[in-house]
N, C-alpha and C. Protein backbone atom coordinates (compact mmCIF):
# COMPACT_ATOMS: atom_id res chain seq x y z
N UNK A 1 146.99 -51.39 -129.18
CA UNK A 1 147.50 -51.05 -130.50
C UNK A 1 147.89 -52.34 -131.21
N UNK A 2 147.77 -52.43 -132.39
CA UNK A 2 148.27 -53.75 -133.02
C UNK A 2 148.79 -53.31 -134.59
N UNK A 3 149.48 -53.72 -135.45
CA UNK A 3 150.36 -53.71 -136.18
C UNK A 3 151.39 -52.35 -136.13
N UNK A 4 151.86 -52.70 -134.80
CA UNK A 4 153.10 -51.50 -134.83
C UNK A 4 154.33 -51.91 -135.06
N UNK A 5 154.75 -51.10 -136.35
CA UNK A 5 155.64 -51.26 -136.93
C UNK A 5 156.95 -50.05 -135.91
N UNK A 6 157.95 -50.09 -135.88
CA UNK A 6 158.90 -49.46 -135.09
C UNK A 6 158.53 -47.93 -134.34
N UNK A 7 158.05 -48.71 -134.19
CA UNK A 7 157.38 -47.79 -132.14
C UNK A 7 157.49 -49.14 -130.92
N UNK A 8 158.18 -48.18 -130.19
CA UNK A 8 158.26 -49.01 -128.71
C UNK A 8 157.99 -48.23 -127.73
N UNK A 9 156.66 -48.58 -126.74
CA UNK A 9 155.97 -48.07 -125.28
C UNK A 9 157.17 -47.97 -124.59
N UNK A 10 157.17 -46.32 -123.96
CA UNK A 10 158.25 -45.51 -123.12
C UNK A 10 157.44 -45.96 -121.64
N UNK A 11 158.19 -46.19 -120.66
CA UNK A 11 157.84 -46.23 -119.16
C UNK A 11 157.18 -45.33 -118.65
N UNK A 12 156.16 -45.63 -117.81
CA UNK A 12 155.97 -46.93 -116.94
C UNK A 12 155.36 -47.77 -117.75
N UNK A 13 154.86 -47.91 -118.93
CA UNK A 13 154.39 -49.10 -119.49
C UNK A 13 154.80 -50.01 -120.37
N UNK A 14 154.91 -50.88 -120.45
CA UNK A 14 155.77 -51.99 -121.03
C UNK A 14 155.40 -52.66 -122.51
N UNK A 15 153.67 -53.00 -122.48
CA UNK A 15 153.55 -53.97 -123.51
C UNK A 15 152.74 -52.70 -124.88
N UNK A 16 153.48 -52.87 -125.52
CA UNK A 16 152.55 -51.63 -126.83
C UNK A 16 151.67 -52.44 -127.21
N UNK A 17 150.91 -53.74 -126.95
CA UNK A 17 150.35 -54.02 -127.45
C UNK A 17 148.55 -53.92 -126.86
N UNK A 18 148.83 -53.16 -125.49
CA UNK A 18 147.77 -53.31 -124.78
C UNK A 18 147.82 -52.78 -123.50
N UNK A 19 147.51 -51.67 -123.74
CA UNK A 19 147.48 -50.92 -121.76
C UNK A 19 146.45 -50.06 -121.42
N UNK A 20 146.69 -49.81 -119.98
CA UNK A 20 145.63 -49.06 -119.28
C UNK A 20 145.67 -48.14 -119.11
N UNK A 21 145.04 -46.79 -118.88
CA UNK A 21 145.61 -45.60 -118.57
C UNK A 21 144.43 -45.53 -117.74
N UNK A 22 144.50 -45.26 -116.45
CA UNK A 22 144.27 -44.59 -115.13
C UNK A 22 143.97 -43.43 -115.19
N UNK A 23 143.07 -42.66 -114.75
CA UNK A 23 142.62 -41.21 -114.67
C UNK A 23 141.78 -40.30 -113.58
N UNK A 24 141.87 -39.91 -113.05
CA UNK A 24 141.12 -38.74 -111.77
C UNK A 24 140.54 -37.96 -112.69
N UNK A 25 139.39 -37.49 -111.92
CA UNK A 25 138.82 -36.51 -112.75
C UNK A 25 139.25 -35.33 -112.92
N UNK A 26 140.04 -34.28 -113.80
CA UNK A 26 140.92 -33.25 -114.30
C UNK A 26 142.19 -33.74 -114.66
N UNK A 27 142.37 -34.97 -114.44
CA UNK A 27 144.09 -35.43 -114.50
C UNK A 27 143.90 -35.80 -116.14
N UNK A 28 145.29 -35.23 -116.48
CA UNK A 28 145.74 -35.70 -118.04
C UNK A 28 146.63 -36.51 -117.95
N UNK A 29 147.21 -37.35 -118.66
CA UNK A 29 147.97 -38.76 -118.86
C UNK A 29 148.59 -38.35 -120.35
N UNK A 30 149.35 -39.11 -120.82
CA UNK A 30 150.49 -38.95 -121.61
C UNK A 30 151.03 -40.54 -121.69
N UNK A 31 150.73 -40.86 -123.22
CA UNK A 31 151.38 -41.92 -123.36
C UNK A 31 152.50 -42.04 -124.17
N UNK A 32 153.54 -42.58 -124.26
CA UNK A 32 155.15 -41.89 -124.85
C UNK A 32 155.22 -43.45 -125.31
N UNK A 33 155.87 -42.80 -127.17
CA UNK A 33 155.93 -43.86 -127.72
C UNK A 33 157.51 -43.83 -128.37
N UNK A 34 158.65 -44.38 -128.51
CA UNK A 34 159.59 -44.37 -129.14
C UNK A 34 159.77 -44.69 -130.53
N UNK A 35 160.44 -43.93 -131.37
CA UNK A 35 160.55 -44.27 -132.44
C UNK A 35 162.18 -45.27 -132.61
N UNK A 36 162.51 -46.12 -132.84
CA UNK A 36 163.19 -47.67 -132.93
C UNK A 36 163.94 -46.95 -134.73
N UNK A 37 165.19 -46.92 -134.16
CA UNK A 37 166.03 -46.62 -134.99
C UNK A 37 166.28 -47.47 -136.56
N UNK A 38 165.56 -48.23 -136.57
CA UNK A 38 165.39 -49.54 -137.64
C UNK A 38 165.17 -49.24 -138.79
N UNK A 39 163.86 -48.40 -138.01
CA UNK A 39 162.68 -47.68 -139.26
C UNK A 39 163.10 -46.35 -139.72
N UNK A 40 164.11 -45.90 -139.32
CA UNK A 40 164.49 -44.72 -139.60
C UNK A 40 164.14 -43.55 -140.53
N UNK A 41 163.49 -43.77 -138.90
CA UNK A 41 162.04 -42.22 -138.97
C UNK A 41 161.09 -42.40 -139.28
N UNK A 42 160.57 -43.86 -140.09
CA UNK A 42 159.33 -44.24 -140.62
C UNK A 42 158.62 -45.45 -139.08
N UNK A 43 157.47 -45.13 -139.09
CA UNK A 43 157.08 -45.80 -138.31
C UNK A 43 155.37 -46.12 -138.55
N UNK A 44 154.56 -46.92 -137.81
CA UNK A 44 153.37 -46.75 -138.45
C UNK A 44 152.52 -47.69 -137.06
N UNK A 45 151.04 -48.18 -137.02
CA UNK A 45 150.31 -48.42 -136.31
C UNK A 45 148.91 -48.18 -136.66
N UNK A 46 147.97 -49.00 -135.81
CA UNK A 46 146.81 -49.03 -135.61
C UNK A 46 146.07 -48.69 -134.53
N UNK A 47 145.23 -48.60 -134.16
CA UNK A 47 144.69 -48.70 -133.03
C UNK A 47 143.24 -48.41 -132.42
N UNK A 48 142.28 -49.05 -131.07
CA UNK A 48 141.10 -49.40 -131.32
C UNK A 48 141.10 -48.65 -129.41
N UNK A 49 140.21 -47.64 -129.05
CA UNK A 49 140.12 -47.23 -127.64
C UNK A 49 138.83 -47.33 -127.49
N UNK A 50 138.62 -47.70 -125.53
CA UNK A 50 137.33 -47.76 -125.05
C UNK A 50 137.62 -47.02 -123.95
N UNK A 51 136.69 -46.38 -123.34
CA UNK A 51 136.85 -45.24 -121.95
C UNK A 51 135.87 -46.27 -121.06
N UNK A 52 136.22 -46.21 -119.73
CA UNK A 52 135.13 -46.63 -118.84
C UNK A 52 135.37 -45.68 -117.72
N UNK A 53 134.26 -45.40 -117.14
CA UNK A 53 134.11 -44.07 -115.82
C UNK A 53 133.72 -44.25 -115.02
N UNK A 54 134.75 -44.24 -113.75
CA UNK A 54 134.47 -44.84 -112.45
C UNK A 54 133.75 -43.88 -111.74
N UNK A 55 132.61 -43.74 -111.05
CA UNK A 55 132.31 -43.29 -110.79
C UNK A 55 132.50 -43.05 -109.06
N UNK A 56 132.15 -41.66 -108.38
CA UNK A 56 132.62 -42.20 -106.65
C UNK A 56 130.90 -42.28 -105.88
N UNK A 57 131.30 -42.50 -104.78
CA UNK A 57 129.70 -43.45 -104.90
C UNK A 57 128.86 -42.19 -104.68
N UNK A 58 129.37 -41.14 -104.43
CA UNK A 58 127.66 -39.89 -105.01
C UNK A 58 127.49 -40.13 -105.79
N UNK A 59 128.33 -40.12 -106.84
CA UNK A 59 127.48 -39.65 -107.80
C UNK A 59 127.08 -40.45 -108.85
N UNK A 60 127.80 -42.06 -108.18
CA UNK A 60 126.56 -43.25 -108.57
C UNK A 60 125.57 -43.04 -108.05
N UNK A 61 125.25 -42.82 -107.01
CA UNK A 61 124.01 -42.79 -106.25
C UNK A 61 122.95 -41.80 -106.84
N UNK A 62 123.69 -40.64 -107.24
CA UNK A 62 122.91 -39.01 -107.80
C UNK A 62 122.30 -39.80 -109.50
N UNK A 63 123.45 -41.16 -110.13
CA UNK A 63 122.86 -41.57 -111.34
C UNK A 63 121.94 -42.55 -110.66
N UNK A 64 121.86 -43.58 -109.93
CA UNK A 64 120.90 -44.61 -109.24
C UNK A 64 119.20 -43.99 -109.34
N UNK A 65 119.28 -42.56 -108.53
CA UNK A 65 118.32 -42.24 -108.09
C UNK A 65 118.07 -41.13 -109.74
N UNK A 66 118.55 -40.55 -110.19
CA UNK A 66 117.91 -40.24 -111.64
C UNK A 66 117.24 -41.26 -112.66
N UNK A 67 117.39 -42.15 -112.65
CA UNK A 67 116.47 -43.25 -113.21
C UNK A 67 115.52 -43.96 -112.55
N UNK A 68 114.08 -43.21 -112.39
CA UNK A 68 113.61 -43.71 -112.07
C UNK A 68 112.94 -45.18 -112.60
N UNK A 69 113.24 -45.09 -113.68
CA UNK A 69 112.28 -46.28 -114.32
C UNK A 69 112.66 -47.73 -113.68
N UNK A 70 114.05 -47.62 -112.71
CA UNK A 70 114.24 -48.42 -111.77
C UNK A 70 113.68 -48.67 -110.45
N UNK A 71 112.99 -47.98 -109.98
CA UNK A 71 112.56 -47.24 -108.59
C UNK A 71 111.44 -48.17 -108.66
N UNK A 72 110.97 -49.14 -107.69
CA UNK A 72 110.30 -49.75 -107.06
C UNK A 72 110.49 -49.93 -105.54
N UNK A 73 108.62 -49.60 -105.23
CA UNK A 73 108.20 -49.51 -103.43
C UNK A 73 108.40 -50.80 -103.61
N UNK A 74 109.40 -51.71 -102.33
CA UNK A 74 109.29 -52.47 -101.52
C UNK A 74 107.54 -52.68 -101.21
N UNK A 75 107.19 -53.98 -101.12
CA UNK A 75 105.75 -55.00 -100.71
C UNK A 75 106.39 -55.13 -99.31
N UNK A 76 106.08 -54.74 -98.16
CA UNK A 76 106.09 -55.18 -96.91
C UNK A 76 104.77 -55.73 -95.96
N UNK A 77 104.77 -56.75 -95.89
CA UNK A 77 102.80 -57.54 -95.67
C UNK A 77 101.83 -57.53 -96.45
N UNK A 78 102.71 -57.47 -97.82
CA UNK A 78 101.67 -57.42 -98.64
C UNK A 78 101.03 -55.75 -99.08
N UNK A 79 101.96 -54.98 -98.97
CA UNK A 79 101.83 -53.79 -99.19
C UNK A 79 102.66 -53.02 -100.02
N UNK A 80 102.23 -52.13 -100.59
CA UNK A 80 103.77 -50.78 -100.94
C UNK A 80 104.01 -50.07 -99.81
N UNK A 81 104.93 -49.71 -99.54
CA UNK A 81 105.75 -49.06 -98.41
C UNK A 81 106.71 -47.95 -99.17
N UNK A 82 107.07 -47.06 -97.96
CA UNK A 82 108.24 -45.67 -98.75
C UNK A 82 109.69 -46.81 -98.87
N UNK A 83 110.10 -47.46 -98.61
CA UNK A 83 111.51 -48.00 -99.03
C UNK A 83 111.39 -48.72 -100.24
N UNK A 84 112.44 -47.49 -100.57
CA UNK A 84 112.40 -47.85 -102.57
C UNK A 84 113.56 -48.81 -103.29
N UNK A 85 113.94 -49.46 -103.78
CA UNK A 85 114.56 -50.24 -104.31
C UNK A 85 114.94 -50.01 -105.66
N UNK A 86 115.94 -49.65 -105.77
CA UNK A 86 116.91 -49.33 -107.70
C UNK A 86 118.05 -50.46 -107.80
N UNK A 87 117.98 -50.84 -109.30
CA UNK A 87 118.63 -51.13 -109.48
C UNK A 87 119.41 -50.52 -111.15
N UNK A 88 120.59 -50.97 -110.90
CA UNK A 88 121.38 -50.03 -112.14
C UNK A 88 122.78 -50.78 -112.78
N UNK A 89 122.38 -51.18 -113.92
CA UNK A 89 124.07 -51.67 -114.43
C UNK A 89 124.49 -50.64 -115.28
N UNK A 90 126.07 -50.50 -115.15
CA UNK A 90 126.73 -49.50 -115.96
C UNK A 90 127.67 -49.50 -115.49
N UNK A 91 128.39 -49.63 -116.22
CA UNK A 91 130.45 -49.59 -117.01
C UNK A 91 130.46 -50.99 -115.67
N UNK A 92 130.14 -52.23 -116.25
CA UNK A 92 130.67 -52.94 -116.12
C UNK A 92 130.41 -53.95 -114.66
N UNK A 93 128.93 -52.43 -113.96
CA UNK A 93 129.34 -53.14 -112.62
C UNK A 93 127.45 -53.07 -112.75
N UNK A 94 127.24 -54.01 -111.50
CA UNK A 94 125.48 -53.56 -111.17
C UNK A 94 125.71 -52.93 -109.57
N UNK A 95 124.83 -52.00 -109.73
CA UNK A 95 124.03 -51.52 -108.09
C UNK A 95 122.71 -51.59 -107.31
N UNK A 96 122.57 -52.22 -106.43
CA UNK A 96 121.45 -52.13 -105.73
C UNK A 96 121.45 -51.42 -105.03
N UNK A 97 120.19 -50.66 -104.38
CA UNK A 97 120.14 -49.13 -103.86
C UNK A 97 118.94 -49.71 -103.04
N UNK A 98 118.96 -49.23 -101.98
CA UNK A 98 117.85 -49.43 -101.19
C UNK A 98 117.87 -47.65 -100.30
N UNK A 99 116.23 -46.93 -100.41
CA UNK A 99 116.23 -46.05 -99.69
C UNK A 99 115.19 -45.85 -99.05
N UNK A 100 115.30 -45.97 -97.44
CA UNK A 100 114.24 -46.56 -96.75
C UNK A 100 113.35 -44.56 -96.15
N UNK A 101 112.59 -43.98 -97.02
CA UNK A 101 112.16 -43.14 -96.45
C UNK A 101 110.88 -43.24 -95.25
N UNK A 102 111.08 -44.39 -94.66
CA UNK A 102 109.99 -44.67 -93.64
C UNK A 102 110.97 -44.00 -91.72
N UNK A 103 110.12 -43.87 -90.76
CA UNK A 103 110.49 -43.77 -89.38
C UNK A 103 110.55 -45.34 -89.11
N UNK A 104 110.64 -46.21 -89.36
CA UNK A 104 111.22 -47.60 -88.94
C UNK A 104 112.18 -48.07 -89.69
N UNK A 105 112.84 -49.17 -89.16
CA UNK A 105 113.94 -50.11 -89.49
C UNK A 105 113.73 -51.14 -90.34
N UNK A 106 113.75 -50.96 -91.93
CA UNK A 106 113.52 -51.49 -92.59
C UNK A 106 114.38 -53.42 -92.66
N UNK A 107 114.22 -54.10 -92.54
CA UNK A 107 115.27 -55.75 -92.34
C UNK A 107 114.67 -56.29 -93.68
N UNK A 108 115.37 -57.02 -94.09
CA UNK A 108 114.91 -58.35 -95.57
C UNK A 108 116.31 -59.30 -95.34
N UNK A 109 115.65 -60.27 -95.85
CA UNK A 109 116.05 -62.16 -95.93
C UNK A 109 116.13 -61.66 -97.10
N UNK A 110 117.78 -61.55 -97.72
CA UNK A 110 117.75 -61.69 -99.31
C UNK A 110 118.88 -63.03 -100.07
N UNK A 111 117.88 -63.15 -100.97
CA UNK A 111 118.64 -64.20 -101.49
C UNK A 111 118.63 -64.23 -103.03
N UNK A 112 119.99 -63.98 -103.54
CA UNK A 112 120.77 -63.13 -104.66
C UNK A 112 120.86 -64.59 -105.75
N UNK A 113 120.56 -64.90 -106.52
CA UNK A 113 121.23 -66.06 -107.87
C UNK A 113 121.97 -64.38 -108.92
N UNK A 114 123.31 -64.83 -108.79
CA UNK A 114 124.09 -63.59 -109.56
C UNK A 114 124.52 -64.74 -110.85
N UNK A 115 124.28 -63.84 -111.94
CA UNK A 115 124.81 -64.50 -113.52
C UNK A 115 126.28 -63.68 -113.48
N UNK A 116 127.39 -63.91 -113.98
CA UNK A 116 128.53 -63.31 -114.00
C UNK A 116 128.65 -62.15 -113.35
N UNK A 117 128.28 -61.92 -112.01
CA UNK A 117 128.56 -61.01 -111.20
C UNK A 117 128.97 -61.49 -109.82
N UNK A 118 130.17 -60.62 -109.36
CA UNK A 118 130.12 -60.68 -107.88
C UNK A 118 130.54 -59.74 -107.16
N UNK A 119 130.33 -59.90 -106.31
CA UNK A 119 130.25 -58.32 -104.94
C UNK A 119 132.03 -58.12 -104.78
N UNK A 120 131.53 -56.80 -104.91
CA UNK A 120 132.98 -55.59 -104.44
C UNK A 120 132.33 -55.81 -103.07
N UNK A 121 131.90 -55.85 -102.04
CA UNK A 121 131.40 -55.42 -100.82
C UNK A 121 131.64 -56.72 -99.91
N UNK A 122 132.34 -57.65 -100.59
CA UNK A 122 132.24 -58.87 -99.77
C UNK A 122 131.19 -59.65 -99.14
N UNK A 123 130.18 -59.34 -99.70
CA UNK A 123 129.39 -60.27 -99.37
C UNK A 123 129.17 -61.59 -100.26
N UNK A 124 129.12 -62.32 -99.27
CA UNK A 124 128.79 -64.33 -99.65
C UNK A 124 127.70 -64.56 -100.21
N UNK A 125 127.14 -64.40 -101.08
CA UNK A 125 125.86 -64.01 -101.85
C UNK A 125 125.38 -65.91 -102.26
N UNK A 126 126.07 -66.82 -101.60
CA UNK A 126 125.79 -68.20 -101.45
C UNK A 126 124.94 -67.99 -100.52
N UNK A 127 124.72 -67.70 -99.42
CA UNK A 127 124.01 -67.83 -98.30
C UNK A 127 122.81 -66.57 -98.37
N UNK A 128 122.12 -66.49 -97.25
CA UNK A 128 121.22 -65.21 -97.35
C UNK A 128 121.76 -63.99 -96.72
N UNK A 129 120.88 -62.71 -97.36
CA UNK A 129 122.12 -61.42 -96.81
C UNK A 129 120.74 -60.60 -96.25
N UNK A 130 121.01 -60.23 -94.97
CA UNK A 130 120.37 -59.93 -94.13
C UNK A 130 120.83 -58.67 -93.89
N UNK A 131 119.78 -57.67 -94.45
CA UNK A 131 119.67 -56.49 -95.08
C UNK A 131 119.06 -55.55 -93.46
N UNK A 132 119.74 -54.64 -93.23
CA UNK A 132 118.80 -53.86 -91.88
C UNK A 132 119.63 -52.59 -92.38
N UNK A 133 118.20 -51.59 -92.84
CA UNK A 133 118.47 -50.46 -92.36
C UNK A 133 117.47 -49.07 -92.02
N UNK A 134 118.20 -48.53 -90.96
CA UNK A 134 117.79 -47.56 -90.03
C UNK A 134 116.87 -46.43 -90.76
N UNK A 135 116.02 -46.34 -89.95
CA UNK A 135 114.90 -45.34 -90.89
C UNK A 135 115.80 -43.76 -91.38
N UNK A 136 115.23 -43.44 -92.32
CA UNK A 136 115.76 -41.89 -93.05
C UNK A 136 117.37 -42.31 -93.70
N UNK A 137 117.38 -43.97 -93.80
CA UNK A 137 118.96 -43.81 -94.81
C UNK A 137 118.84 -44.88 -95.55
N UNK A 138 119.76 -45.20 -96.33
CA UNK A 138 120.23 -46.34 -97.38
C UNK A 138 121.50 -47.19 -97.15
N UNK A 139 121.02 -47.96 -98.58
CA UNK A 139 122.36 -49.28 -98.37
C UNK A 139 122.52 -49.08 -99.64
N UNK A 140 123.84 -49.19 -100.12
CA UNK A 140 124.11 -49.67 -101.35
C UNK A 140 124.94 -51.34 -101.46
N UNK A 141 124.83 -52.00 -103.04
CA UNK A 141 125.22 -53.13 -103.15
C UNK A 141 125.84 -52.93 -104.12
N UNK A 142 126.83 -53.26 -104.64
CA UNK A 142 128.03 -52.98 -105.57
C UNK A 142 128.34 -54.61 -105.90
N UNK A 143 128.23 -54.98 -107.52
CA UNK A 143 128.67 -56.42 -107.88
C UNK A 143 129.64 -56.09 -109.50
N UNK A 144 130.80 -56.25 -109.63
CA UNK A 144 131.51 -56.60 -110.90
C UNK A 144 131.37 -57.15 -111.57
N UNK A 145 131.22 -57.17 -112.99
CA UNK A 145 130.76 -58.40 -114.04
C UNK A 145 132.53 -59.54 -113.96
N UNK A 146 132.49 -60.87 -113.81
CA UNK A 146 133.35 -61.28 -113.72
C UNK A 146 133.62 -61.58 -114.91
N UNK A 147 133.29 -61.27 -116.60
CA UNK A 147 133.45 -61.10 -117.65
C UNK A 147 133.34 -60.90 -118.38
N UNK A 148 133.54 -59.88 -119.02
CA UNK A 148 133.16 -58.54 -119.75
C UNK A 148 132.94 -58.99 -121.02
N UNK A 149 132.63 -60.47 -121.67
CA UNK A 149 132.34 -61.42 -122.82
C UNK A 149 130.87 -61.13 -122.50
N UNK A 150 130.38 -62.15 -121.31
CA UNK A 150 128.90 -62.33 -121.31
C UNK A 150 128.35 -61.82 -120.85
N UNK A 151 126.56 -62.30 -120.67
CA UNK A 151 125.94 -61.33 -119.97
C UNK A 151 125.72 -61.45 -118.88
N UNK A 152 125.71 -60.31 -118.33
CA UNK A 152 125.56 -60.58 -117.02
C UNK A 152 123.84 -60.27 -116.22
N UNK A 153 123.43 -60.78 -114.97
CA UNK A 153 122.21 -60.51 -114.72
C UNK A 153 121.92 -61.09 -113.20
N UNK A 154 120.85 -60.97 -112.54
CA UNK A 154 120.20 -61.53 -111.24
C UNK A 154 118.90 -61.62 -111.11
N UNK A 155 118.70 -62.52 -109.88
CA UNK A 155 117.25 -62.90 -109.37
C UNK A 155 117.87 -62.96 -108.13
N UNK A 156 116.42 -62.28 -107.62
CA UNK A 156 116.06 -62.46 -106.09
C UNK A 156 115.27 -62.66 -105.50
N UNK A 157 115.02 -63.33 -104.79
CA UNK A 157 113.96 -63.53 -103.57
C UNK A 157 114.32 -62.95 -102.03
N UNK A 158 112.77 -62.12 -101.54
CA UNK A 158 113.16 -61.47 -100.01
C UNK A 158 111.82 -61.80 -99.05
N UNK A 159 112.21 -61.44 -98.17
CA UNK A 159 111.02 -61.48 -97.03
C UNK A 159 111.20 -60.26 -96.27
N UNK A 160 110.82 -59.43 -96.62
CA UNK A 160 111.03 -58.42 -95.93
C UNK A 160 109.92 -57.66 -94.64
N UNK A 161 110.15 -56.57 -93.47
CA UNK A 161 109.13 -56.20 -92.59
C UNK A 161 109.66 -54.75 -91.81
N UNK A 162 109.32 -54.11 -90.79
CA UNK A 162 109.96 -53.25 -90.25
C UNK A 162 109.75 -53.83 -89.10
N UNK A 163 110.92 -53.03 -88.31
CA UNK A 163 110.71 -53.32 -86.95
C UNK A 163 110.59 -52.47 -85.95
């Protein structure tokens, strides 16, 4: 909020000039504003809102896999193979999706150059990330934009095979 004239943010929040409100999905919130005896009874304000929606990881995954126009077969020897590869940015974060519908153990040598992103998942994305997974499942990769100014983006290089 910005040009508030005698209103003052009621607890738990402190600064009227800028807060967060937290939300579950069905939960309502309530933000309480005081009217400042000064202005007596007159009070006034502006104000500018953005929503962002966290999603839990189904039903990132249920949005991952609805876009296909992301969906690329993995080249394994020089081939297409069933392990599919998505990728997806939205509200702020990117996902990599890997879904290996093959009977083998899909492995890749990956090596990530991230533009203003970095991993919720802890991975050291300096070094190479050595990707294995078990036939009939997936991996997901979860990275945060570290600033919500620029843009954010990646390149990769893999070597990938089954085993």
């Amino acid at each position: 909020m910005s040009k508030i004239q005698y209103l003052q943010i009621a607890s738990p929040y402190y600064n009227s000039d800028q807060f967060e409100v937290d939300l579950n999905p069905q939960q309502k919130g309530i933000v309480k504003f005081r009217i400042q005896p000064e202005g007596q009874g007159a009070y006034s304000y502006s104000y500018s809102y953005s929503n962002k929606f966290k999603l839990s990881k189904e039903d990132l995954i249920e949005r991952i896999l609805e876009n296909q126009s992301n969906k690329i077969a993995r080249k394994v020897n020089e081939k297409d193979s069933q392990l599919y590869f998505y990728s997806l940015f939205d509200n702020e974060e990117c996902s990599l999706y890997y879904q290996n519908n093959t009977f083998n153990t899909f492995c890749e040598e990956l090596n990530l150059k991230l533009i203003n992103l970095e991993s919720l998942d802890g991975i050291d994305t300096s070094k190479t990330i050595n990707i294995k997974i078990p036939p009939q499942e997936a991996k997901l990769l979860k990275f945060k934009e570290t600033n919500d100014k620029e843009v954010s983006s990646f390149k990769l290089s893999y070597a990938a095979y089954f085993e």
